[in-house]
C-alpha atoms as a PDB file:
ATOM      1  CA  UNK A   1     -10.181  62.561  51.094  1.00  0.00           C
ATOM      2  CA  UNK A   2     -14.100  63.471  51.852  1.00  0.00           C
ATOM      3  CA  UNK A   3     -16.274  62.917  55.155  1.00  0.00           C
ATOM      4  CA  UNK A   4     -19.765  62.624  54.315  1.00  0.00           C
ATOM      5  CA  UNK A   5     -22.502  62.263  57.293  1.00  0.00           C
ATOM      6  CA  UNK A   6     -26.044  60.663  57.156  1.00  0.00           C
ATOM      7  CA  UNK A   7     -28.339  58.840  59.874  1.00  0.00           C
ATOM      8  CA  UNK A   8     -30.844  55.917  60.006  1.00  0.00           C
ATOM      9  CA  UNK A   9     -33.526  56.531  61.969  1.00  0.00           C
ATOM     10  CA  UNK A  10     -35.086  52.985  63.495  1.00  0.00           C
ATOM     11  CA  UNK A  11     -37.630  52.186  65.868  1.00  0.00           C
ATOM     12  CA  UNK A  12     -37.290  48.832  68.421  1.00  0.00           C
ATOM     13  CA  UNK A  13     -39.317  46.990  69.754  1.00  0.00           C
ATOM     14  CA  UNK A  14     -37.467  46.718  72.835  1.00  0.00           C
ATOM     15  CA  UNK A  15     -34.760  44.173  74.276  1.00  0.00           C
ATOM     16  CA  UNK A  16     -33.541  41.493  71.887  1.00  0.00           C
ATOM     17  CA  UNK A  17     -34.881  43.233  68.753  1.00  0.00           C
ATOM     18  CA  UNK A  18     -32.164  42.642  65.995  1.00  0.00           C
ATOM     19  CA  UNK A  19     -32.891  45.275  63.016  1.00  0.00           C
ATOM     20  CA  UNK A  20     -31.350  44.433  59.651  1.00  0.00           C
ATOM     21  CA  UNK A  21     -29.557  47.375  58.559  1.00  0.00           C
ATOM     22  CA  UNK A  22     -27.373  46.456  55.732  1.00  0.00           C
ATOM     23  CA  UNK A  23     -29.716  48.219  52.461  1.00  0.00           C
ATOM     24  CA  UNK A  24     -29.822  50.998  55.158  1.00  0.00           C
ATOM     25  CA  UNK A  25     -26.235  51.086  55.236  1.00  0.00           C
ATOM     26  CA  UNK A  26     -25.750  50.769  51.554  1.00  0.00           C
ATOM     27  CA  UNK A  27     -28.086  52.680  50.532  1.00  0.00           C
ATOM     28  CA  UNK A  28     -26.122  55.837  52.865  1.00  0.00           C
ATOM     29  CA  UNK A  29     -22.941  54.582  50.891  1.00  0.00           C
ATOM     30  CA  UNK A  30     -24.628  54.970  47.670  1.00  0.00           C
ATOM     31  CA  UNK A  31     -25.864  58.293  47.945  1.00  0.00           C
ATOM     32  CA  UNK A  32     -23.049  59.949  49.831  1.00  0.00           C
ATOM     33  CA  UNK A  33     -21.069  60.411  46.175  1.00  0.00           C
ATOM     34  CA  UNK A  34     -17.855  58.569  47.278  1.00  0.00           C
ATOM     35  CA  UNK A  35     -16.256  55.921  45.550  1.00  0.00           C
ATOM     36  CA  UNK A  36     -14.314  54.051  48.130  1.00  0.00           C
ATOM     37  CA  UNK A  37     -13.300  54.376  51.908  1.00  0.00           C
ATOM     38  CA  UNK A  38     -14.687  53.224  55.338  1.00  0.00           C
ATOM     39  CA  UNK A  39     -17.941  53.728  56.832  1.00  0.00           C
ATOM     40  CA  UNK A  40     -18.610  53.775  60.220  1.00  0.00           C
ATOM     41  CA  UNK A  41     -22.055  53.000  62.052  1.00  0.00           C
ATOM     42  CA  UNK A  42     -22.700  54.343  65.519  1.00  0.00           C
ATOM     43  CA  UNK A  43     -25.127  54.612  67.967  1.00  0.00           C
ATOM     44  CA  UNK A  44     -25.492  57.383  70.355  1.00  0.00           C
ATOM     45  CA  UNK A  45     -26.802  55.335  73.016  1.00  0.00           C
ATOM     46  CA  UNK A  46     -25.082  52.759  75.843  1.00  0.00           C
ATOM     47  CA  UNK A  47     -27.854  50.301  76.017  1.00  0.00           C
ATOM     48  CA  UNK A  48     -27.708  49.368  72.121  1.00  0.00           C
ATOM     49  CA  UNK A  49     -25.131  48.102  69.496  1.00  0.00           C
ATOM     50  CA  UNK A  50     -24.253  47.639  66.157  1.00  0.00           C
ATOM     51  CA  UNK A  51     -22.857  44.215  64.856  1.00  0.00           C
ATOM     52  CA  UNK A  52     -22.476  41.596  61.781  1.00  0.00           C
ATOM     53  CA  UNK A  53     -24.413  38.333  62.136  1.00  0.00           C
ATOM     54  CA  UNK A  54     -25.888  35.648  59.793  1.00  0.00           C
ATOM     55  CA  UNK A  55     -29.478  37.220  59.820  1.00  0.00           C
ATOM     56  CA  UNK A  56     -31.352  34.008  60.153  1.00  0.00           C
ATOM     57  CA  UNK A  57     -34.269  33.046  63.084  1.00  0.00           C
ATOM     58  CA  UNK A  58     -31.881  30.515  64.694  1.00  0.00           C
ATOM     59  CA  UNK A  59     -29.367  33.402  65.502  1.00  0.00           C
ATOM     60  CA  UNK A  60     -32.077  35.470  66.483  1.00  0.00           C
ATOM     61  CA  UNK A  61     -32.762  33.380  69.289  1.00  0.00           C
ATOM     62  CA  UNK A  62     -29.144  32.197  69.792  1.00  0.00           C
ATOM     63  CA  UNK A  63     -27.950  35.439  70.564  1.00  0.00           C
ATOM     64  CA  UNK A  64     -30.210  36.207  73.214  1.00  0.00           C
ATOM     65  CA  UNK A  65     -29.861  33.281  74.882  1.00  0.00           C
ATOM     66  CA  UNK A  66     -26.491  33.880  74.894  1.00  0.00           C
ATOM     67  CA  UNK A  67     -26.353  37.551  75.746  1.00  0.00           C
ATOM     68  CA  UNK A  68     -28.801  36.135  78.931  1.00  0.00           C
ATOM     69  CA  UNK A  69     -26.018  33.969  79.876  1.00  0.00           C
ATOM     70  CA  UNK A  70     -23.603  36.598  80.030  1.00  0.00           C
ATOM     71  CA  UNK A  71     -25.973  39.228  81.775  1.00  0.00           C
ATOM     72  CA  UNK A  72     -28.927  37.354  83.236  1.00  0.00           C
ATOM     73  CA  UNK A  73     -31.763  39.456  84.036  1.00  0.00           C
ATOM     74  CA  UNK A  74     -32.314  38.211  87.685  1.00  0.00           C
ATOM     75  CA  UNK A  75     -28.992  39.308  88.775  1.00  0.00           C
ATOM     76  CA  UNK A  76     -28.535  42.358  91.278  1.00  0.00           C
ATOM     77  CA  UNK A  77     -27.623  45.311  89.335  1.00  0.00           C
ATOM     78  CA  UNK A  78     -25.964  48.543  91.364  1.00  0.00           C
ATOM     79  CA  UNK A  79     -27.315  50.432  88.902  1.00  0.00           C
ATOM     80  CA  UNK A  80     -30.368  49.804  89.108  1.00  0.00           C
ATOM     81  CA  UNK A  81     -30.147  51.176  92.786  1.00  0.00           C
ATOM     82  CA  UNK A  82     -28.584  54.177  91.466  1.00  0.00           C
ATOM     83  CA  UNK A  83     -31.469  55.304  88.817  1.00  0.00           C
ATOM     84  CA  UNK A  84     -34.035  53.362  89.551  1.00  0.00           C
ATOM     85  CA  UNK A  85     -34.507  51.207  86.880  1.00  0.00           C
ATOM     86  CA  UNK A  86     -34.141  47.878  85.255  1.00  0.00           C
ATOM     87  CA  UNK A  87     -31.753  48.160  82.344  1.00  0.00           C
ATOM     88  CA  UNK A  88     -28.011  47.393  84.330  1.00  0.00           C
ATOM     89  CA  UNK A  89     -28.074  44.061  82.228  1.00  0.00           C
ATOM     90  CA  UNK A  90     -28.795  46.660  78.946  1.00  0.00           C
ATOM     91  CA  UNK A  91     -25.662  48.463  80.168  1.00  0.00           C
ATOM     92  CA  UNK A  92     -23.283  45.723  80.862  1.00  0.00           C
ATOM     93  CA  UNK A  93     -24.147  43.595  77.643  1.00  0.00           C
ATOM     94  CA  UNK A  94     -23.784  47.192  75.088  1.00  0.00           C
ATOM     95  CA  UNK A  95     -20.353  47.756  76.909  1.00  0.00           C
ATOM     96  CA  UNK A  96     -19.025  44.201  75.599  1.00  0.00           C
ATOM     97  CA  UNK A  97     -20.414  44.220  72.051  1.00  0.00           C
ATOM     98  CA  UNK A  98     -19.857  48.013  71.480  1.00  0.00           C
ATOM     99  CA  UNK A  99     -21.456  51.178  70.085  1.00  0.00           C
ATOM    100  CA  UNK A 100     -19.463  51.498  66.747  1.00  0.00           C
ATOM    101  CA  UNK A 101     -18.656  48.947  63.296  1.00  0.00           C
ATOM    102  CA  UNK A 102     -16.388  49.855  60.856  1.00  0.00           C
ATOM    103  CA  UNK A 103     -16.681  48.278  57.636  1.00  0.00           C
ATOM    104  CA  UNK A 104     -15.191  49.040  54.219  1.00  0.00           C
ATOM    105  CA  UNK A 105     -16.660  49.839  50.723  1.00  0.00           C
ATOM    106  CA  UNK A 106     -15.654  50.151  47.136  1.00  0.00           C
ATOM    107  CA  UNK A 107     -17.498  50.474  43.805  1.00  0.00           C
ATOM    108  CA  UNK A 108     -19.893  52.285  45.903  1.00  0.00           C
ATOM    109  CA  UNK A 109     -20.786  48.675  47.519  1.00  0.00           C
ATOM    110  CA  UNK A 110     -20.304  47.647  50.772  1.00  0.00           C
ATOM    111  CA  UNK A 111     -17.729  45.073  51.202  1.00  0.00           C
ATOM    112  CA  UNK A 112     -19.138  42.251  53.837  1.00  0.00           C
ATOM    113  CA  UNK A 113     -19.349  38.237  53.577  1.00  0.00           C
ATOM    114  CA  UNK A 114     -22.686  36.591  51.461  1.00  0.00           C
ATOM    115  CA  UNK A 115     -23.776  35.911  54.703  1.00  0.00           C
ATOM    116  CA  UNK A 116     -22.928  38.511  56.623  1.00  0.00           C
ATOM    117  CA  UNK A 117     -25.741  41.654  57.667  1.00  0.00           C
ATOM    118  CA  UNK A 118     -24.971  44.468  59.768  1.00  0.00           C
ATOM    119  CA  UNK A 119     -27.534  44.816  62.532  1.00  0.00           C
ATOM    120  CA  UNK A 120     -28.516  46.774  65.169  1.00  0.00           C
ATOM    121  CA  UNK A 121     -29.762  45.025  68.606  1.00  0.00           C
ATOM    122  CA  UNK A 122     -31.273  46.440  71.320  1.00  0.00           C
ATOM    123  CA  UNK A 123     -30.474  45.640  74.576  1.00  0.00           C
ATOM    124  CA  UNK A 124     -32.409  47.950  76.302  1.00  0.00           C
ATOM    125  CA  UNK A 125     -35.486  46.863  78.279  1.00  0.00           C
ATOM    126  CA  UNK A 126     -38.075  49.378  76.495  1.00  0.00           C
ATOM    127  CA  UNK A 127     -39.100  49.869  72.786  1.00  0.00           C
ATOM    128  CA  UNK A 128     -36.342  52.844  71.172  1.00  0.00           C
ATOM    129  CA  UNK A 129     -36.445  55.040  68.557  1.00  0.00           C
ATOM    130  CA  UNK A 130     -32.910  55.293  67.571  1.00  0.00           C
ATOM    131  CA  UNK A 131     -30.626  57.441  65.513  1.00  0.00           C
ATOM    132  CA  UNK A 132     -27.549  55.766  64.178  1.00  0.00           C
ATOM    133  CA  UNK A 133     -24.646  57.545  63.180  1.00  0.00           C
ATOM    134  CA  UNK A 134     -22.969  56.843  59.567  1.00  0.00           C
ATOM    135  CA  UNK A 135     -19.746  58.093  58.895  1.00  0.00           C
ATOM    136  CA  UNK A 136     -17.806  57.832  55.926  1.00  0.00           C
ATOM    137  CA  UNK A 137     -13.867  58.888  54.924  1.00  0.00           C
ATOM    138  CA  UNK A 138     -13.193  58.382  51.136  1.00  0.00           C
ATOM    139  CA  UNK A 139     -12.955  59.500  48.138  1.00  0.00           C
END
């Protein structure tokens, strides 16, 4: 069994920005020599996550909307008295989806649905540069 350890490096353009990072991802799994196993995707951050979605515009607007539902941005926010800002609705929404994704490969291929990308979105109220995390246990 082998760990192997690489990053993608992305830049947002702020809140709602869903990056595409499946070749990303692939292209780590490729590279890092192993065969099969589990990668992991992580982002040091808590106002950003990594998910799967059908990477199409409608679902780039749906899940906003949603996410807006679930955190609106005109609600009072105790954090924002506590630092000053205006991310608490950044905070709230990253702590439901989550920071990490676990997916598994074989063949050197990731193993997802036809449909299926692995994203990043930010949920953060200000443009990001981002480092995510990829970790993967195989051999």
């Amino acid at each position: 069994m082998a760990v192997y350890h690489s990053e993608i490096n992305i830049k947002s353009k702020g809140e709602n920005d869903i990056i595409d990072i499946t070749d990303d991802v692939q292209e780590v799994v490729f590279n890092s020599g192993l065969i099969e196993g589990i990668c992991n995707i992580f982002v040091a951050g808590s106002t950003g996550t990594i998910s799967t979605i059908e990477f199409e515009p409608g679902l780039k607007q749906d899940i906003p909307r949603m996410l807006e539902k679930i955190a609106p941005r005109n609600e009072e926010y105790k954090h924002h008295l506590t630092w000053g800002d205006d991310n608490g609705r950044s905070h709230c929404k990253a702590t439901l989806m989550g920071a990490s994704l676990t997916i598994p490969f074989k063949n050197k291929k990731i193993i997802h649905g036809t449909w299926q990308q692995i994203v990043f979105i930010e949920l953060d109220t200000s443009p990001r540069i981002r480092n995510l995390n990829v970790q993967l246990v195989g051999e």
